[in-house]
C-alpha atoms as a PDB file:
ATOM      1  CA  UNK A   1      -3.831 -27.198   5.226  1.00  0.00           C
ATOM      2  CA  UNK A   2      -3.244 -26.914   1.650  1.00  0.00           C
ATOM      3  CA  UNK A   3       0.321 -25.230   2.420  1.00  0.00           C
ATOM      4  CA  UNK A   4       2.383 -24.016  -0.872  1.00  0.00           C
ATOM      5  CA  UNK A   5      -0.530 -24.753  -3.485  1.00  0.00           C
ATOM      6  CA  UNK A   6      -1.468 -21.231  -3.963  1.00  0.00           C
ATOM      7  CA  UNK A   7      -0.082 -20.052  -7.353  1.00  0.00           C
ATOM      8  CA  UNK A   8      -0.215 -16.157  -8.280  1.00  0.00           C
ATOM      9  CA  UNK A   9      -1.355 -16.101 -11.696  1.00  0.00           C
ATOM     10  CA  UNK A  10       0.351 -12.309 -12.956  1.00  0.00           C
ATOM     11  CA  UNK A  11      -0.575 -11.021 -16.448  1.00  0.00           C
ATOM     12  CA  UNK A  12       2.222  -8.346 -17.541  1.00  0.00           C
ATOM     13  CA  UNK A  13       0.858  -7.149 -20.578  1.00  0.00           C
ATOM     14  CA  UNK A  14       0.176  -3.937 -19.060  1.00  0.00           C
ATOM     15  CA  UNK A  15       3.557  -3.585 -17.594  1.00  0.00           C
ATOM     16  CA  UNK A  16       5.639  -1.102 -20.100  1.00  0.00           C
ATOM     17  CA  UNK A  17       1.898   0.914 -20.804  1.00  0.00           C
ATOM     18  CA  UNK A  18       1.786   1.428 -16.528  1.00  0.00           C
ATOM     19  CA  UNK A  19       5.559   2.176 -16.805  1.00  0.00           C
ATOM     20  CA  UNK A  20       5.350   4.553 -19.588  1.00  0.00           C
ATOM     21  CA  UNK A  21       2.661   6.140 -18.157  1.00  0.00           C
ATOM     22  CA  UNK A  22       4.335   6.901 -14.411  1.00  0.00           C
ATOM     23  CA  UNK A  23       7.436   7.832 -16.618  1.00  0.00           C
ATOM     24  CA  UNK A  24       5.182  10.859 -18.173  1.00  0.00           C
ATOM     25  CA  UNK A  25       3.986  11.943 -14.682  1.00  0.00           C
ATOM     26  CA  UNK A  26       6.717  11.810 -13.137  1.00  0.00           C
ATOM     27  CA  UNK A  27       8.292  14.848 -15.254  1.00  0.00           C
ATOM     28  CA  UNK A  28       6.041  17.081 -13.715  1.00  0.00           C
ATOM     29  CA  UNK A  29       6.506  16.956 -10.308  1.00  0.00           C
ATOM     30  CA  UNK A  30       9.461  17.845  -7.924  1.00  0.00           C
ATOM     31  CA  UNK A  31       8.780  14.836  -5.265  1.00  0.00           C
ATOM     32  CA  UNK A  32       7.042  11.842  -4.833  1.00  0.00           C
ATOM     33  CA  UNK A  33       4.785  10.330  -1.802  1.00  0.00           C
ATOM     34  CA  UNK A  34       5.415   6.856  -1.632  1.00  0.00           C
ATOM     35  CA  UNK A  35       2.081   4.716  -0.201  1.00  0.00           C
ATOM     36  CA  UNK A  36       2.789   1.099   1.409  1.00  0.00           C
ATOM     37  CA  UNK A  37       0.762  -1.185   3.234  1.00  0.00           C
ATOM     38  CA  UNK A  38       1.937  -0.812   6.590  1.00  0.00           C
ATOM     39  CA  UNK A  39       1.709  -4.750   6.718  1.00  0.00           C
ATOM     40  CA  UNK A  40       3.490  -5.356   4.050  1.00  0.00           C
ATOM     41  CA  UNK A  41       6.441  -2.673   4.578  1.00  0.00           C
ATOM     42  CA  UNK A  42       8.572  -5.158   2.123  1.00  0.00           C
ATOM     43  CA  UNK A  43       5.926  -6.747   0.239  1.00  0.00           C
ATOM     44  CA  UNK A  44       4.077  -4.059  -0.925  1.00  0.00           C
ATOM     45  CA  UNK A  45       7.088  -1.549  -1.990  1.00  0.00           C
ATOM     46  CA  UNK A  46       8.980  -1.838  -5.105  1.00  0.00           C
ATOM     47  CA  UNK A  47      12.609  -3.610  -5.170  1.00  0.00           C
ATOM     48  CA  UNK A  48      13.754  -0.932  -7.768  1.00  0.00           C
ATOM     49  CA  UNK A  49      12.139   2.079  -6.625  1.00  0.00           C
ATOM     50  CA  UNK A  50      14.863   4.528  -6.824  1.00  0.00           C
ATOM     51  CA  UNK A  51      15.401   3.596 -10.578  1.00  0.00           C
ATOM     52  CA  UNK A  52      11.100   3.378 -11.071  1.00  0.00           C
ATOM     53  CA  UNK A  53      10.873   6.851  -9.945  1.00  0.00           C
ATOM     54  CA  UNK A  54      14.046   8.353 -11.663  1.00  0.00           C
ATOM     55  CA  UNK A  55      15.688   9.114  -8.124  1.00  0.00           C
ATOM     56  CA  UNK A  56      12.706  11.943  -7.324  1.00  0.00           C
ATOM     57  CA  UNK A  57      13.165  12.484  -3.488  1.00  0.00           C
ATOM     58  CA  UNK A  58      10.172  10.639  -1.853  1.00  0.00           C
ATOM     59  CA  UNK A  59       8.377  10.814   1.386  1.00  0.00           C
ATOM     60  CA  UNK A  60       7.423   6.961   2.440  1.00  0.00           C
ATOM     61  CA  UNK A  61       3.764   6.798   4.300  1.00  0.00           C
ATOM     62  CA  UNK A  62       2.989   3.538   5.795  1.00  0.00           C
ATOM     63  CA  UNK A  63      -0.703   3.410   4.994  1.00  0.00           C
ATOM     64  CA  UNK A  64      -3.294   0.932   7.303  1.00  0.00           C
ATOM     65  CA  UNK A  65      -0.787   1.635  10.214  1.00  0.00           C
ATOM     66  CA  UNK A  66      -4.045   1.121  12.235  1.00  0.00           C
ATOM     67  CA  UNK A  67      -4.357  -2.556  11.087  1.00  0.00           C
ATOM     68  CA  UNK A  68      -0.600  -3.244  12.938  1.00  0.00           C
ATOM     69  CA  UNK A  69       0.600  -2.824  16.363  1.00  0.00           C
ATOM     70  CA  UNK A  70       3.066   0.784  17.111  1.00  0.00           C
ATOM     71  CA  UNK A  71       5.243  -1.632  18.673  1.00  0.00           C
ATOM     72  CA  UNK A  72       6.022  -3.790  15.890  1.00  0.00           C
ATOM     73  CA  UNK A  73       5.643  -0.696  13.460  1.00  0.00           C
ATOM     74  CA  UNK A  74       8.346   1.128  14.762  1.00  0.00           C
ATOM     75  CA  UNK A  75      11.426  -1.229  13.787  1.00  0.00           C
ATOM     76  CA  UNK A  76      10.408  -0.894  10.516  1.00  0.00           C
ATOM     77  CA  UNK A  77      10.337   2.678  10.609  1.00  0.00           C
ATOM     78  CA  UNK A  78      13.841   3.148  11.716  1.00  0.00           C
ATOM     79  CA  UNK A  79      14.695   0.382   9.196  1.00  0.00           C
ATOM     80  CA  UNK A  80      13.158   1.845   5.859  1.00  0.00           C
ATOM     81  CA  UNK A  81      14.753   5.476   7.178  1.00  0.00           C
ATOM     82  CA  UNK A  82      18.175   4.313   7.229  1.00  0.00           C
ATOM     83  CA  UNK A  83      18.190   2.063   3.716  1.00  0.00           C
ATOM     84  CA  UNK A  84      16.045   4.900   1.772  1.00  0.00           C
ATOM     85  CA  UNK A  85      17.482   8.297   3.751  1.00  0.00           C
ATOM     86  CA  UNK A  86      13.912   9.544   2.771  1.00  0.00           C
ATOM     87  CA  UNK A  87      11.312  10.368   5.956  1.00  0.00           C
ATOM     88  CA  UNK A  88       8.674   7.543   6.900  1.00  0.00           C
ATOM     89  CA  UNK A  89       5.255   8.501   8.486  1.00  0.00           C
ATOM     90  CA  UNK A  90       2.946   5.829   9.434  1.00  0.00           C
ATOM     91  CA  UNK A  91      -0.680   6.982   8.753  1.00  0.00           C
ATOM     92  CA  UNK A  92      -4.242   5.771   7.587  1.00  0.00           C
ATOM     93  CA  UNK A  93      -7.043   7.243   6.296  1.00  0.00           C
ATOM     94  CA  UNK A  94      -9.186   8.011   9.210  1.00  0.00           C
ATOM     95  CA  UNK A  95      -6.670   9.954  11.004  1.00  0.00           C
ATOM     96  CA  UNK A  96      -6.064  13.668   9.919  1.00  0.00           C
ATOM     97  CA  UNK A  97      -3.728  15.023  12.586  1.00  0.00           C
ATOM     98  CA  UNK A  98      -0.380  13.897  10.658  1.00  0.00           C
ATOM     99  CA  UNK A  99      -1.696  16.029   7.603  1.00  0.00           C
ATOM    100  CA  UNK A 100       0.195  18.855   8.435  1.00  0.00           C
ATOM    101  CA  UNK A 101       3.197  16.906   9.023  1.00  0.00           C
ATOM    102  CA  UNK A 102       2.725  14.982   5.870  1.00  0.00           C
ATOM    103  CA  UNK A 103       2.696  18.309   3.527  1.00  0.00           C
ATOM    104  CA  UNK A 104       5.518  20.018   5.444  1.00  0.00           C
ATOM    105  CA  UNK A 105       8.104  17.290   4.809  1.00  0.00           C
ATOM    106  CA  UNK A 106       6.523  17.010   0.740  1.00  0.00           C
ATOM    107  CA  UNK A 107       7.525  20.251   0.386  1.00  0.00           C
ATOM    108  CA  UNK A 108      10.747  20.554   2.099  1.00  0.00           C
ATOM    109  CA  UNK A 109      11.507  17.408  -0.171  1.00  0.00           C
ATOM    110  CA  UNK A 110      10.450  19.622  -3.161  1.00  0.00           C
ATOM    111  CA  UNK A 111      12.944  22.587  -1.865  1.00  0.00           C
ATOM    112  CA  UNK A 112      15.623  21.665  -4.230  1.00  0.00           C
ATOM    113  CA  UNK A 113      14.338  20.973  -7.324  1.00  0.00           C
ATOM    114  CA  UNK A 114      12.288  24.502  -6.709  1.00  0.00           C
ATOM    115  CA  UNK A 115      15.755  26.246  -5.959  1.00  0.00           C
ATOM    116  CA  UNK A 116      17.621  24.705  -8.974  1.00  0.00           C
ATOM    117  CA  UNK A 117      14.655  26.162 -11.101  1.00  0.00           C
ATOM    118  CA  UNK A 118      15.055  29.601  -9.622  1.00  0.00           C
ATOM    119  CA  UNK A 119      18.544  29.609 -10.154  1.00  0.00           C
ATOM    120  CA  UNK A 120      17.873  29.665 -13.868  1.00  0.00           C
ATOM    121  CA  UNK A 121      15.815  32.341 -13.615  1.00  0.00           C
ATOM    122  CA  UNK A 122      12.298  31.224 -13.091  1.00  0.00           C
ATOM    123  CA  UNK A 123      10.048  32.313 -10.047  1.00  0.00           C
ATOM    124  CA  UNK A 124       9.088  30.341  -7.472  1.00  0.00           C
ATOM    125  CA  UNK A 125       6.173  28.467  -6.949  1.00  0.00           C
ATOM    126  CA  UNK A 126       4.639  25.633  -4.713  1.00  0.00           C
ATOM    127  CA  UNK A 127       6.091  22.317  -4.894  1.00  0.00           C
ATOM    128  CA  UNK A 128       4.907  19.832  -7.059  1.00  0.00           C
ATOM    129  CA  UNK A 129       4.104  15.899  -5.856  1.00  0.00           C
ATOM    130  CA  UNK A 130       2.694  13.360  -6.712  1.00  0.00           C
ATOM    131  CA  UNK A 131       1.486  10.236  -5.307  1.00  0.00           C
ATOM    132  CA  UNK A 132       2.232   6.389  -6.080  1.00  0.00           C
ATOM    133  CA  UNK A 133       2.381   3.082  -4.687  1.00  0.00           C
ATOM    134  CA  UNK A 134       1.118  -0.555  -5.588  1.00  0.00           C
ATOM    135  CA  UNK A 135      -2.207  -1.579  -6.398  1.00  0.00           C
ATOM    136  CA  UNK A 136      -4.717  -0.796  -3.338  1.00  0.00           C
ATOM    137  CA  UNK A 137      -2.137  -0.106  -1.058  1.00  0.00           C
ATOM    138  CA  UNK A 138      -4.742   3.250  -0.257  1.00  0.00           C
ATOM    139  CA  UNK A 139      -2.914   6.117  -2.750  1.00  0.00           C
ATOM    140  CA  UNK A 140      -6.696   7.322  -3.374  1.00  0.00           C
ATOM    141  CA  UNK A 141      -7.806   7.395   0.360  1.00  0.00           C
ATOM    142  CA  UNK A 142      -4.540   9.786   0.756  1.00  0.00           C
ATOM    143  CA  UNK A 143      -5.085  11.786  -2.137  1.00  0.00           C
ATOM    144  CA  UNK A 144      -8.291  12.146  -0.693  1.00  0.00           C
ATOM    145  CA  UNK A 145      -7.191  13.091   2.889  1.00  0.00           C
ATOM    146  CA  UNK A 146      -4.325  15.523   1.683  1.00  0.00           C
ATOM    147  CA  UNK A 147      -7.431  17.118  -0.552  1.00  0.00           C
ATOM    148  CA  UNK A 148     -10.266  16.580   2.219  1.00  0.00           C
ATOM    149  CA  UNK A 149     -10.173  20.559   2.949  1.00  0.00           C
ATOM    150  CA  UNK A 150      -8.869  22.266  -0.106  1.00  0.00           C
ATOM    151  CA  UNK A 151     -10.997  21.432  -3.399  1.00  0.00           C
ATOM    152  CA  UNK A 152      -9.140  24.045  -5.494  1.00  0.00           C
ATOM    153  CA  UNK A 153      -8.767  22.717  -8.565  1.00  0.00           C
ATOM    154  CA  UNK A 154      -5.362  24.504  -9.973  1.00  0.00           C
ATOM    155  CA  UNK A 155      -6.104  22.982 -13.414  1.00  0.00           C
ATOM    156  CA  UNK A 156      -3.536  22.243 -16.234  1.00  0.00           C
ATOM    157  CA  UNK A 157       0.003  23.589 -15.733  1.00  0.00           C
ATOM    158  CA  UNK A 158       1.522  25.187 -18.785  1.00  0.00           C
ATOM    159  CA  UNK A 159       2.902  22.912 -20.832  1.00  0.00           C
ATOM    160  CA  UNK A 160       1.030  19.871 -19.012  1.00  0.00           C
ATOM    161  CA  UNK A 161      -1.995  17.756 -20.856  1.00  0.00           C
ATOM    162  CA  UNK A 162      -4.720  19.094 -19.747  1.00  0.00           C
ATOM    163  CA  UNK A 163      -5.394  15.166 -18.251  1.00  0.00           C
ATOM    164  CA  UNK A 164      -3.439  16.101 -15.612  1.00  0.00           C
ATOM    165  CA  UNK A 165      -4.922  18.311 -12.861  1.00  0.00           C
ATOM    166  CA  UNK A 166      -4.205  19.808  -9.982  1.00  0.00           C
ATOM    167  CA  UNK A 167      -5.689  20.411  -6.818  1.00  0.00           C
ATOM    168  CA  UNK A 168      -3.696  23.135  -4.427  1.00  0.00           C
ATOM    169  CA  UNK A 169      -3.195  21.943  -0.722  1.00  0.00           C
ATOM    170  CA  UNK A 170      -1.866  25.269   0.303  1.00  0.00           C
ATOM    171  CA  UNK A 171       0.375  27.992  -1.222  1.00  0.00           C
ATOM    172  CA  UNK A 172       3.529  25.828  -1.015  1.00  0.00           C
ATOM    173  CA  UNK A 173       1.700  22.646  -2.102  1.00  0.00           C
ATOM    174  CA  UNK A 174       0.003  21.608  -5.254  1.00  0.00           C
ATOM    175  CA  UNK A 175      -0.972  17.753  -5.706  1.00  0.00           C
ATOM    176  CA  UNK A 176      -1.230  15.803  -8.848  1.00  0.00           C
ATOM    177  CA  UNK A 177      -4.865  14.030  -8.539  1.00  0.00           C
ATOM    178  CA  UNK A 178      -4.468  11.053 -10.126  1.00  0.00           C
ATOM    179  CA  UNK A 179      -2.690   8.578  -8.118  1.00  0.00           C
ATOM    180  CA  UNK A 180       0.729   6.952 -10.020  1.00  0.00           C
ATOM    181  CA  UNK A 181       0.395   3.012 -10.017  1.00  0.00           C
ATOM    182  CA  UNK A 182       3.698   1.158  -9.957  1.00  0.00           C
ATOM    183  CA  UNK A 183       3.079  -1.714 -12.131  1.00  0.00           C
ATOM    184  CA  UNK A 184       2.983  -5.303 -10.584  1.00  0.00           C
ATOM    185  CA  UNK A 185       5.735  -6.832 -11.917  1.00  0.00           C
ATOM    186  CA  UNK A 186       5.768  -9.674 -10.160  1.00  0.00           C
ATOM    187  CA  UNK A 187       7.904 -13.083  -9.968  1.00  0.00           C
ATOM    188  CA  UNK A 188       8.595 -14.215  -6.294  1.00  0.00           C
ATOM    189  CA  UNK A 189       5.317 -16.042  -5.026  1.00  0.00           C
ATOM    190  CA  UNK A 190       5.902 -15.432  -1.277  1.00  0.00           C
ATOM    191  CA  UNK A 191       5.456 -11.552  -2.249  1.00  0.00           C
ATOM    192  CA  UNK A 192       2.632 -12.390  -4.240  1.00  0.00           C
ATOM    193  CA  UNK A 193       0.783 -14.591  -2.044  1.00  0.00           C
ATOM    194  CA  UNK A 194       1.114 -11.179   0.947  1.00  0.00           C
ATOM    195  CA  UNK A 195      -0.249  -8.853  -1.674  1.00  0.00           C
ATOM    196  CA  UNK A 196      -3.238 -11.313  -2.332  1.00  0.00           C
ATOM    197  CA  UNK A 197      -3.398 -11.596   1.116  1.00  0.00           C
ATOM    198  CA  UNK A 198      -4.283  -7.958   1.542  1.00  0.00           C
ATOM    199  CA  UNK A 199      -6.225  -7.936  -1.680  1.00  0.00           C
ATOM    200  CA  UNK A 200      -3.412  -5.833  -3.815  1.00  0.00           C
ATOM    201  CA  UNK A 201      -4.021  -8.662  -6.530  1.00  0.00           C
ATOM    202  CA  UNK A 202      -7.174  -8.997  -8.678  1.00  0.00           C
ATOM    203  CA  UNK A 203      -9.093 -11.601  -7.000  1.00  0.00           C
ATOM    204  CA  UNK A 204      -9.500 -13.723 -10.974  1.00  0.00           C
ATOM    205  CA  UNK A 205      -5.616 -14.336  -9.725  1.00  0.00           C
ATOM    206  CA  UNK A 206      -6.109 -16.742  -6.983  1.00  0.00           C
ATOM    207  CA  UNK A 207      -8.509 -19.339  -5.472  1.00  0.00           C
ATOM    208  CA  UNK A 208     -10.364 -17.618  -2.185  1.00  0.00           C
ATOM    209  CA  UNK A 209      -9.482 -21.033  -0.555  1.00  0.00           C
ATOM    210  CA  UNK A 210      -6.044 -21.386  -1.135  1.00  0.00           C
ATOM    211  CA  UNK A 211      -5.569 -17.663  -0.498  1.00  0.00           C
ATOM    212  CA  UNK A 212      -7.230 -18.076   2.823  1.00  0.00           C
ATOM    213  CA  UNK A 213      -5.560 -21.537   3.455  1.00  0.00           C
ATOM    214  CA  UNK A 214      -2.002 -19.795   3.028  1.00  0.00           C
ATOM    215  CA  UNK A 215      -2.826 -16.836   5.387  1.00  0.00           C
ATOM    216  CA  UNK A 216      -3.982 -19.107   7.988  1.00  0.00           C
ATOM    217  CA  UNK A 217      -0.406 -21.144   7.377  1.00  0.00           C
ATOM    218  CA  UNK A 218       1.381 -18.013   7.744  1.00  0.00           C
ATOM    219  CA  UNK A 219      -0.588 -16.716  10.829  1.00  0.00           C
ATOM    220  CA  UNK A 220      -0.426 -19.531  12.541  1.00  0.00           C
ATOM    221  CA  UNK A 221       3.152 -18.774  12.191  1.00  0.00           C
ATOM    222  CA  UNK A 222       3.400 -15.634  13.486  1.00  0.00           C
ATOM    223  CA  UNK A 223       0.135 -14.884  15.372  1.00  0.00           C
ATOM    224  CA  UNK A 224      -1.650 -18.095  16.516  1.00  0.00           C
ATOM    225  CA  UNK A 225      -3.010 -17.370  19.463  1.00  0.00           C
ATOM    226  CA  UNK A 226      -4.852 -14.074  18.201  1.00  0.00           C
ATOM    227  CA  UNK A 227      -6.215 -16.815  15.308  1.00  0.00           C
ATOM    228  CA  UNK A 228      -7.332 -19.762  18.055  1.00  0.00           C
ATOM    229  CA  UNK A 229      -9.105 -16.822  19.934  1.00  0.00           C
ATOM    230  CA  UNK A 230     -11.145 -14.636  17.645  1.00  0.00           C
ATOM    231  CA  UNK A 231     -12.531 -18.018  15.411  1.00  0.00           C
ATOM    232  CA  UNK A 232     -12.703 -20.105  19.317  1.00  0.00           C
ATOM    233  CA  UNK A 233     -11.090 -23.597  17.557  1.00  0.00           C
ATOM    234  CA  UNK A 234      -7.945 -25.498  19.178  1.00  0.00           C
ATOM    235  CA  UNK A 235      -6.307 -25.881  15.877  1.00  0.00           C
ATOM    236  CA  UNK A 236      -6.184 -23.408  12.661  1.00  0.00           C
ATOM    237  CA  UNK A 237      -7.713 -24.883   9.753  1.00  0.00           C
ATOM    238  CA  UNK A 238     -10.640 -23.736   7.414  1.00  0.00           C
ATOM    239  CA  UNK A 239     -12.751 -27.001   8.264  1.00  0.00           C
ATOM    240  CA  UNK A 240     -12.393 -26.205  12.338  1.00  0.00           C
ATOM    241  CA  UNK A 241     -13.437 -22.231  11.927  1.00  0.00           C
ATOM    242  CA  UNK A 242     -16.322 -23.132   9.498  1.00  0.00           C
ATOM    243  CA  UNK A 243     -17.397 -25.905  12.519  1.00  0.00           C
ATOM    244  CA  UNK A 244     -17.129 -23.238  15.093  1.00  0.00           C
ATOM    245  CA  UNK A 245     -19.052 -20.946  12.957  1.00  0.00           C
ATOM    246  CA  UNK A 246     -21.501 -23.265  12.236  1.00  0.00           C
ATOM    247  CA  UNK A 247     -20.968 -22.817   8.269  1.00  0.00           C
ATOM    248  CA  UNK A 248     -22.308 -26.116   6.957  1.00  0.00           C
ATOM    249  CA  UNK A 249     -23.572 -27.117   3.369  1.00  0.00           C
ATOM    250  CA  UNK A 250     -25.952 -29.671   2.626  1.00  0.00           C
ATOM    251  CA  UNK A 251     -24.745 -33.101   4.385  1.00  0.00           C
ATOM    252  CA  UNK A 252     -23.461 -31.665   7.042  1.00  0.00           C
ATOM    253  CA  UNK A 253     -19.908 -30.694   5.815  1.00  0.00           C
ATOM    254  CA  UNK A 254     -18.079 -27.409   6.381  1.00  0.00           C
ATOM    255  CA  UNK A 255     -18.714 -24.562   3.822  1.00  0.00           C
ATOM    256  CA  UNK A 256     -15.270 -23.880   3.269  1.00  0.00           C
ATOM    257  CA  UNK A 257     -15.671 -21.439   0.042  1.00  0.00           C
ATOM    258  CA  UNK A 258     -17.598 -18.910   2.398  1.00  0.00           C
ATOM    259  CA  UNK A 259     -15.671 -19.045   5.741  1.00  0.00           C
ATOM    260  CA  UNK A 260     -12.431 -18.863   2.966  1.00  0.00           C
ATOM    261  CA  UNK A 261     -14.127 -15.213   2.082  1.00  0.00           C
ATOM    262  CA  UNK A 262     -14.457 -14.527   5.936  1.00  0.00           C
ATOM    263  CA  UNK A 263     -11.092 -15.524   6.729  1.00  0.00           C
ATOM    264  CA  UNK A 264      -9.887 -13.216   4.079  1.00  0.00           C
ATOM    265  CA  UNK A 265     -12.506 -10.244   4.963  1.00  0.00           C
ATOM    266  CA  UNK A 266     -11.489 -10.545   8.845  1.00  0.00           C
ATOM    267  CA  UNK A 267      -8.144 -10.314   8.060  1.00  0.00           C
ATOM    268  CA  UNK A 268      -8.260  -7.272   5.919  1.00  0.00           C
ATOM    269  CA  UNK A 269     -10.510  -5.671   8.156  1.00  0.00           C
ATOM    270  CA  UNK A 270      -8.243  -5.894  11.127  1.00  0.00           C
ATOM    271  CA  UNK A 271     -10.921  -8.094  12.960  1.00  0.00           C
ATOM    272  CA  UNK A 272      -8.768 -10.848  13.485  1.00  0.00           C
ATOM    273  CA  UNK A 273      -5.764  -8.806  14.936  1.00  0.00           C
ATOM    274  CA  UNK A 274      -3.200  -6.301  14.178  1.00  0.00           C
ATOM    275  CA  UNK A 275      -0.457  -7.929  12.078  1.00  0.00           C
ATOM    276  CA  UNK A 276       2.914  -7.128   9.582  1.00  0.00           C
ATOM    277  CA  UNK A 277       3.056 -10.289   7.552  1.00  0.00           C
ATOM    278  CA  UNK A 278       6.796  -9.125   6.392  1.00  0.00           C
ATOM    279  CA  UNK A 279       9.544  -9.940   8.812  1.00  0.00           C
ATOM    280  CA  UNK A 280      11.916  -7.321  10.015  1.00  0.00           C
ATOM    281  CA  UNK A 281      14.795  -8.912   8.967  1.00  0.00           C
ATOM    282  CA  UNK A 282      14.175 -10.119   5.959  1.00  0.00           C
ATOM    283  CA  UNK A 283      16.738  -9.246   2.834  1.00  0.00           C
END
C-alpha cells in the first residue's frame, strides 16, 4: 500500500468570507445545533468551536450514527458531554423519532438568552437556532428533518436581511434555513485524510487511489476482518479486491482507479461495516 502519500491539497481563500459570514448569522439566533459525522466525532468538529461560535450554547448531534456501532458510539457520547457540558444526541436522517427530543433540548438551550431579553422589557418569543457543522457532515438532511412537517415559512425577522428566512418548527421553535458552514481550515493531514475519507473534502483535493489506499491502511488497522470479509481477499490491498472482483483492464491487470471509487463508495455507504475512524482517546 501506498501508506502516507496522500496529501490534502486545502485552498483557504474562502476562509475569512465563510467566517464573516457565520459571524453575521450567528447574531440572530439564541443557540446553535452542532452537526458531526458520527465517525469522525474528533475529525469532523472544530478545535475552536467555542470561540467560532462566540460561546452560543449548542446542542451536539452526531449525524450518520447509523453508519457506526451503539456500542462504540456511546464512549464518545459520554466523552464530548463532559469536555463541552452541552447535550449530545446521536441521530441520522432516516430516523424521525429523536425529533422531538432534538427541538426540546434547542429550546431549553435558547431559555436564557430569551429570559435576558425579557428582562429588558421585550416579549417573549420562540427560540431562535441555527444549524452548522463542517462540509457534508449532513446539516441540510437535518434542516430538512427538523422542517419535514412544518413548511411555515416565518420570513424575515425585523431587523434581519431579508436573505435570511425562517421556517417555524413549533411555537417555541423557529429555525434559520440555511445551514452555517464552519470553514475548513485545515493543517493536520491525519484530520484531513478522515474528512476525505468520508467525502467532507472536494474530491479535486485528493487522488481516489491514494484516498482509498489510506482508508484501507487505516481499516486494516482498526477493522480488518470486516475488510477481508465483505471484498473475500486474505490480504487488504487495492490490487487483491480488484482480483476478487474481477476488475481487470486490458492485459489482464487490476483496474485499480475504479475499485479505488468502490472502496471509497462502500465505505461511505456503510456497506463495508459500521466504523468511527477517530479513536476515543485521542487528545
Amino acid at each position: 500500500m501506498k501508506k502516507d502519500k496522500l496529501h490534502i491539497h486545502w485552498y483557504p481563500g474562502h476562509i475569512a468570507k465563510a467566517e464573516r459570514k457565520l459571524r453575521e448569522q450567528l447574531t440572530l439566533v439564541d443557540a446553535v445545533i452542532e452537526v458531526i459525522d458520527a465517525r469522525l466525532p474528533f475529525s469532523s468538529g472544530y478545535d475552536n468551536i467555542a470561540g467560532l461560535l462566540q460561546d452560543k450554547p449548542r446542542l451536539i448531534l452526531l449525524n450518520k450514527s447509523d453508519l457506526t456501532e451503539k456500542s462504540e458510539l456511546a464512549p464518545w457520547i459520554k466523552r464530548l458531554e463532559a469536555e463541552t457540558g452541552f447535550p449530545v444526541i446521536p441521530t441520522d436522517a432516516k430516523n424521525s423519532k429523536d425529533l422531538s427530543v432534538i427541538v426540546k433540548k434547542a429550546v431549553e438551550l435558547s431559555e436564557p438568552r430569551i429570559q435576558a431579553l425579557m428582562k429588558k422589557g421585550l416579549l417573549r418569543r420562540p427560540a431562535r437556532v441555527m444549524v452548522v457543522g463542517m462540509p457534508n457532515v449532513g446539516k441540510s438532511s437535518i434542516i430538512n428533518k427538523l422542517t419535514r412537517s412544518s413548511k411555515t415559512k416565518t420570513g424575515a425577522k425585523a431587523g434581519v436581511t431579508r436573505q435570511q428566512q425562517w421556517v417555524r418548527i413549533n411555537p417555541q421553535l423557529d429555525l434559520l434555513d440555511t445551514p452555517g458552514i464552519i470553514p475548513m481550515k485545515q493543517e493536520n493531514q491525519t484530520v484531513a485524510r478522515k474528512l476525505a475519507f468520508v467525502n467532507s473534502v472536494s474530491e479535486n483535493a485528493y487522488s481516489n487511489e491514494l484516498a482509498a489506499d489510506a482508508l484501507l491502511v487505516l481499516l486494516e488497522e482498526k477493522y480488518p476482518d470486516a475488510v477481508k470479509n465483505y471484498y473475500n481477499v486474505d490480504e487488504i490491498s487495492l490490487e487483491n479486491i480488484a482480483l476478487s472482483r474481477n476488475w481487470i483492464i486490458s492485459g489482464g491487470k487490476p483496474d485499480i482507479e475504479r475499485t479505488s471509487v468502490y472502496v471509497l463508495r462502500d465505505f461511505r455507504e456503510g456497506k463495508i461495516g459500521k466504523f468511527i475512524l477517530d479513536d476515543v482517546s485521542e487528545k
